[in-house]
C-alpha atoms as a PDB file:
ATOM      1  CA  UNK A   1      22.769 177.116  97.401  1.00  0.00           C
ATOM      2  CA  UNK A   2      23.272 174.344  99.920  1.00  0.00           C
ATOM      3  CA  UNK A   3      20.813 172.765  99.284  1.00  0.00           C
ATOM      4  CA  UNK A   4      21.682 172.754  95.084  1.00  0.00           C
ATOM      5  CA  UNK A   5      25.010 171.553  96.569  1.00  0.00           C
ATOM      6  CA  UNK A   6      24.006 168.602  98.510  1.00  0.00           C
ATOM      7  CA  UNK A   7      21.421 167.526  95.857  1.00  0.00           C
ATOM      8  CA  UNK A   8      24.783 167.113  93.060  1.00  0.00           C
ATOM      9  CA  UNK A   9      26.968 165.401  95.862  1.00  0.00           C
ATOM     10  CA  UNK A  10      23.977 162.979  96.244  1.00  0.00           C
ATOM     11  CA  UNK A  11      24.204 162.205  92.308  1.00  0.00           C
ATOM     12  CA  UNK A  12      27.775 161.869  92.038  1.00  0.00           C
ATOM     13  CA  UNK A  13      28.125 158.403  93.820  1.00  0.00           C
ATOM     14  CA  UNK A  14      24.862 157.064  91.546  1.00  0.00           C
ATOM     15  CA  UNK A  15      26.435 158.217  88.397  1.00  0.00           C
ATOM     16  CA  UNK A  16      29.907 156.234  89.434  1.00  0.00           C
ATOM     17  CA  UNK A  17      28.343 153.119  90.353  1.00  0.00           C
ATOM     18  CA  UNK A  18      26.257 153.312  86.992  1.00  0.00           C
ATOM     19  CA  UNK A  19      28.994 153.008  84.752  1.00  0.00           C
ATOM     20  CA  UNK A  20      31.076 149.817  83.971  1.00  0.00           C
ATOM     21  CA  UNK A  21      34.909 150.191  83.567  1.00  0.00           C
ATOM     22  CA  UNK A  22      35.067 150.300  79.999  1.00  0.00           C
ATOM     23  CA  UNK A  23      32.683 153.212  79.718  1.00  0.00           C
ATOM     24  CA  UNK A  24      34.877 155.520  82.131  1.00  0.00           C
ATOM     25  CA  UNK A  25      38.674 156.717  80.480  1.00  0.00           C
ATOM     26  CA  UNK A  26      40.288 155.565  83.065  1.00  0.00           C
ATOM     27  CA  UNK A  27      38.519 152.277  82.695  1.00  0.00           C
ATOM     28  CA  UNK A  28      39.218 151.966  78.846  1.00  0.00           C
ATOM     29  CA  UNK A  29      43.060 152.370  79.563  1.00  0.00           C
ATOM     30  CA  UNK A  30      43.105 151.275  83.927  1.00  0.00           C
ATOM     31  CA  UNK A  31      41.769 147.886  82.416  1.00  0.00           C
ATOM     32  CA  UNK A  32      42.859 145.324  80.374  1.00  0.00           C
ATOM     33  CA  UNK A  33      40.490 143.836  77.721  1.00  0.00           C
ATOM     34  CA  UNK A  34      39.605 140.389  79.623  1.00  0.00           C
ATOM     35  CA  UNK A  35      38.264 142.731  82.900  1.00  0.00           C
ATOM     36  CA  UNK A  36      36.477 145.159  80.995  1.00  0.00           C
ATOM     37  CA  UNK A  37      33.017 143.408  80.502  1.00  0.00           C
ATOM     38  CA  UNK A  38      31.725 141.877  84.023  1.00  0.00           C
ATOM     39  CA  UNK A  39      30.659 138.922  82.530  1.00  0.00           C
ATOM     40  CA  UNK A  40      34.239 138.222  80.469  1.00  0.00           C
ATOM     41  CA  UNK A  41      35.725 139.096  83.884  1.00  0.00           C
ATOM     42  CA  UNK A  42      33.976 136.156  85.763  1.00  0.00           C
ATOM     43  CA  UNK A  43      34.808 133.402  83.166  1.00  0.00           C
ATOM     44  CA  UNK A  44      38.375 134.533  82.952  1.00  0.00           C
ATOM     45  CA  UNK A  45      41.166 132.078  82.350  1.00  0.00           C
ATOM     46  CA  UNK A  46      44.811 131.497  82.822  1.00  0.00           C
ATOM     47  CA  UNK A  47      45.065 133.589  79.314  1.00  0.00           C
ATOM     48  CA  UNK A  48      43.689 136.845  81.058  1.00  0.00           C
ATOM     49  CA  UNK A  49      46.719 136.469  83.575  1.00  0.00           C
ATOM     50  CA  UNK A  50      48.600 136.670  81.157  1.00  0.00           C
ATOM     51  CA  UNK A  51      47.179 139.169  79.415  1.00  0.00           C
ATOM     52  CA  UNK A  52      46.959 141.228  82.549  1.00  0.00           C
ATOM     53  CA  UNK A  53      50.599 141.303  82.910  1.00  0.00           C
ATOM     54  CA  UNK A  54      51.727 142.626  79.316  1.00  0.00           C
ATOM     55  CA  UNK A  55      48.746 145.413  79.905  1.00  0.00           C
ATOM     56  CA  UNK A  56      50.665 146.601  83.174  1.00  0.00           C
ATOM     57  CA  UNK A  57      53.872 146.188  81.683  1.00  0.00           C
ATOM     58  CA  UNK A  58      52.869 148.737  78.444  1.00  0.00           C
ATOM     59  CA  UNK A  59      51.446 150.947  80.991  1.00  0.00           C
ATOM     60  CA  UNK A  60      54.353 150.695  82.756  1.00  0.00           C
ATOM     61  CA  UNK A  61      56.616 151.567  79.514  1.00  0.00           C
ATOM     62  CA  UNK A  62      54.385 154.478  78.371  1.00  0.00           C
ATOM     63  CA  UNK A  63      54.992 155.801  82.148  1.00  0.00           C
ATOM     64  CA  UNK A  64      58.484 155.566  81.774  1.00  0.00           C
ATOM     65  CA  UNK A  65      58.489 157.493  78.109  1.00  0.00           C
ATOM     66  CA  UNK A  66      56.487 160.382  79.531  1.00  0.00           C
ATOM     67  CA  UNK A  67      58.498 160.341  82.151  1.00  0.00           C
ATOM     68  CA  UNK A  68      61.817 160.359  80.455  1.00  0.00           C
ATOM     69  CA  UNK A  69      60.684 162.851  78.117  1.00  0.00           C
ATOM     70  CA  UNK A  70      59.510 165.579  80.841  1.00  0.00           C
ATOM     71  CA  UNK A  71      63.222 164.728  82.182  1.00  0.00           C
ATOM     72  CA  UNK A  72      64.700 165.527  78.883  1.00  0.00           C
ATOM     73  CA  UNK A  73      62.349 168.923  78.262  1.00  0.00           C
ATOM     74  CA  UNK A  74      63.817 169.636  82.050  1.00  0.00           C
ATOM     75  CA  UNK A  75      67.262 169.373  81.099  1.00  0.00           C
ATOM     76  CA  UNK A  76      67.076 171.123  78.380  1.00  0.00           C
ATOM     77  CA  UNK A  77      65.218 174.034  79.817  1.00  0.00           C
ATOM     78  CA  UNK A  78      68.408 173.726  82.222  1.00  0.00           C
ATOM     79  CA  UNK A  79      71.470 173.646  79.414  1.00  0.00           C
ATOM     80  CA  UNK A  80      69.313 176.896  77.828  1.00  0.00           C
ATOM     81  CA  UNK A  81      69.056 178.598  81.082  1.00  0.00           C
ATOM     82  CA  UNK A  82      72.695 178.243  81.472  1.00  0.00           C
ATOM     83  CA  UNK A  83      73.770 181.116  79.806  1.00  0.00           C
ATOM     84  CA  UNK A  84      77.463 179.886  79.126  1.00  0.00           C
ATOM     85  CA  UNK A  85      78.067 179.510  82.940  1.00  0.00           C
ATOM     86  CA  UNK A  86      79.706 176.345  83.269  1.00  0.00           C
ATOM     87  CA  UNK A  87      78.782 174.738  86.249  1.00  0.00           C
ATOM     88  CA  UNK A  88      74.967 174.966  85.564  1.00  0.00           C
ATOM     89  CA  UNK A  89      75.567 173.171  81.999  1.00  0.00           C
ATOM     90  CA  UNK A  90      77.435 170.415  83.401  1.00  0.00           C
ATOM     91  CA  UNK A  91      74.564 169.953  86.081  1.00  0.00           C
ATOM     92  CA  UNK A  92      72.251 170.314  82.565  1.00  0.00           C
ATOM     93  CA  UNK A  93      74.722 167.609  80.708  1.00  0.00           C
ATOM     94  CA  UNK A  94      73.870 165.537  83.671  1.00  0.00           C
ATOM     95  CA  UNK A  95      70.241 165.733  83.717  1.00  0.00           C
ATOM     96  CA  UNK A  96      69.974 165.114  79.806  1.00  0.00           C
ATOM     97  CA  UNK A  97      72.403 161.986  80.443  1.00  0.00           C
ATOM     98  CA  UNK A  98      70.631 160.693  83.310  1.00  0.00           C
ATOM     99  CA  UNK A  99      67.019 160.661  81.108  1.00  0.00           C
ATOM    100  CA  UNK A 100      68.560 159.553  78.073  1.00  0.00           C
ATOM    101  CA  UNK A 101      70.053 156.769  80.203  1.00  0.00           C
ATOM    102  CA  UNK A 102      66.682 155.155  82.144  1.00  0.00           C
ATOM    103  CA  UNK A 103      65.042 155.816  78.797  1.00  0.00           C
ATOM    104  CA  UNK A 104      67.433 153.463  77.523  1.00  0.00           C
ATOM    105  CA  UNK A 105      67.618 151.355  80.303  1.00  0.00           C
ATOM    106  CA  UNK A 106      63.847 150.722  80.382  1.00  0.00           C
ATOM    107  CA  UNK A 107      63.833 149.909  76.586  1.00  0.00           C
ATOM    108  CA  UNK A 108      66.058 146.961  77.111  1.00  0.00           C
ATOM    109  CA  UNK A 109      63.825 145.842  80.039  1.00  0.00           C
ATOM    110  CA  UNK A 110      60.957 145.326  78.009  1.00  0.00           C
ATOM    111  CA  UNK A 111      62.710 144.082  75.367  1.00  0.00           C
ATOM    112  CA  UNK A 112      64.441 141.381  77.922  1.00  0.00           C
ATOM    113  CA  UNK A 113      60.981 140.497  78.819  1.00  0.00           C
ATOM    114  CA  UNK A 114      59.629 140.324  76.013  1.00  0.00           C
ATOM    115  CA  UNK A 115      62.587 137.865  74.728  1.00  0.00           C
ATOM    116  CA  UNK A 116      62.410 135.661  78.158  1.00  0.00           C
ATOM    117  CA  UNK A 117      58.530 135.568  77.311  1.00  0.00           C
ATOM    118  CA  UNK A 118      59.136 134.083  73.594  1.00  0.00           C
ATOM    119  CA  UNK A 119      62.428 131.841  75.219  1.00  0.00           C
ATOM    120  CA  UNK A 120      59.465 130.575  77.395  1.00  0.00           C
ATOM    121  CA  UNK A 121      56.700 130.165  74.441  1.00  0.00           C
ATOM    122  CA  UNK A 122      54.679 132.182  76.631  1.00  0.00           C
ATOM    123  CA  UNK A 123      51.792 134.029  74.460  1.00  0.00           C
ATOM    124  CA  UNK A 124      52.507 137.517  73.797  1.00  0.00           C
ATOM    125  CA  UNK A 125      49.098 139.731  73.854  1.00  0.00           C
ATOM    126  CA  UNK A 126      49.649 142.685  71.649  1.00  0.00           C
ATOM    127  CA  UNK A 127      47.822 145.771  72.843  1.00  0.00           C
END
C-alpha cells in the first residue's frame, strides 16, 4: 500500500507541470486571455495590462455577488429563525441591510470605474 501510495504522489507533480494554464479550471478563469497561451504571454503588450486589470476587476465583482448573496441567504435564514422575537429580527433586518448595502456599494464601484475608464478613452476589454 505504501508503496501504491508513493508511486501516485510521484505522478502528481508530472501531471501539474504537464498542463498549461488554460487547460486547468482554475487556469481558464485564474487567467486572463493574453496569459493563457505561453507564447501570447511572452509577446504581450501594454493592451494585456490592460486587459489584466478589467479580468481582476470582474473577478473581483463576481466575488463580491457570491458573497453578498451568501450574506443575504444568512440573513434570511436569521429573520426566519426569529420566530417573532424581536431582538433577533432586528439583528436579521441588520444583516439583510448590511448585504443589500455592499452589494450596492460595489455596483457603483465598478460602474465608477468603468465611467473613469471611458472619461479616460481607456479601452474597455469585455470578458
Amino acid at each position: 500500500m505504501d508503496q501504491l501510495i508513493s508511486k501516485l504522489s510521484s505522478l502528481v507533480p508530472v501531471a501539474w507541470a504537464q498542463t498549461t494554464p488554460s487547460q486547468t479550471i482554475a487556469g481558464r478563469y485564474l487567467y486572463p486571455p493574453c496569459l493563457r497561451d505561453v507564447n501570447q504571454a511572452q509577446t504581450a503588450g501594454g493592451q494585456c495590462v490592460l486587459d489584466t486589470i478589467y479580468h481582476y476587476i470582474g473577478l473581483l465583482a463576481a466575488a463580491v455577488a457570491i458573497g453578498a448573496f451568501i450574506y443575504l441567504l444568512y440573513g434570511a435564514t436569521q429573520y426566519i429563525g426569529a420566530f417573532g422575537d424581536e431582538s433577533k429580527a432586528a439583528a436579521a433586518k441588520k444583516t439583510l441591510t448590511g448585504a443589500l448595502i455592499g452589494a450596492v456599494l460595489a455596483t457603483l464601484a465598478w460602474l465608477v470605474i468603468r465611467l473613469v475608464a471611458s472619461l479616460l478613452n481607456a479601452p474597455i476589454a469585455t470578458p
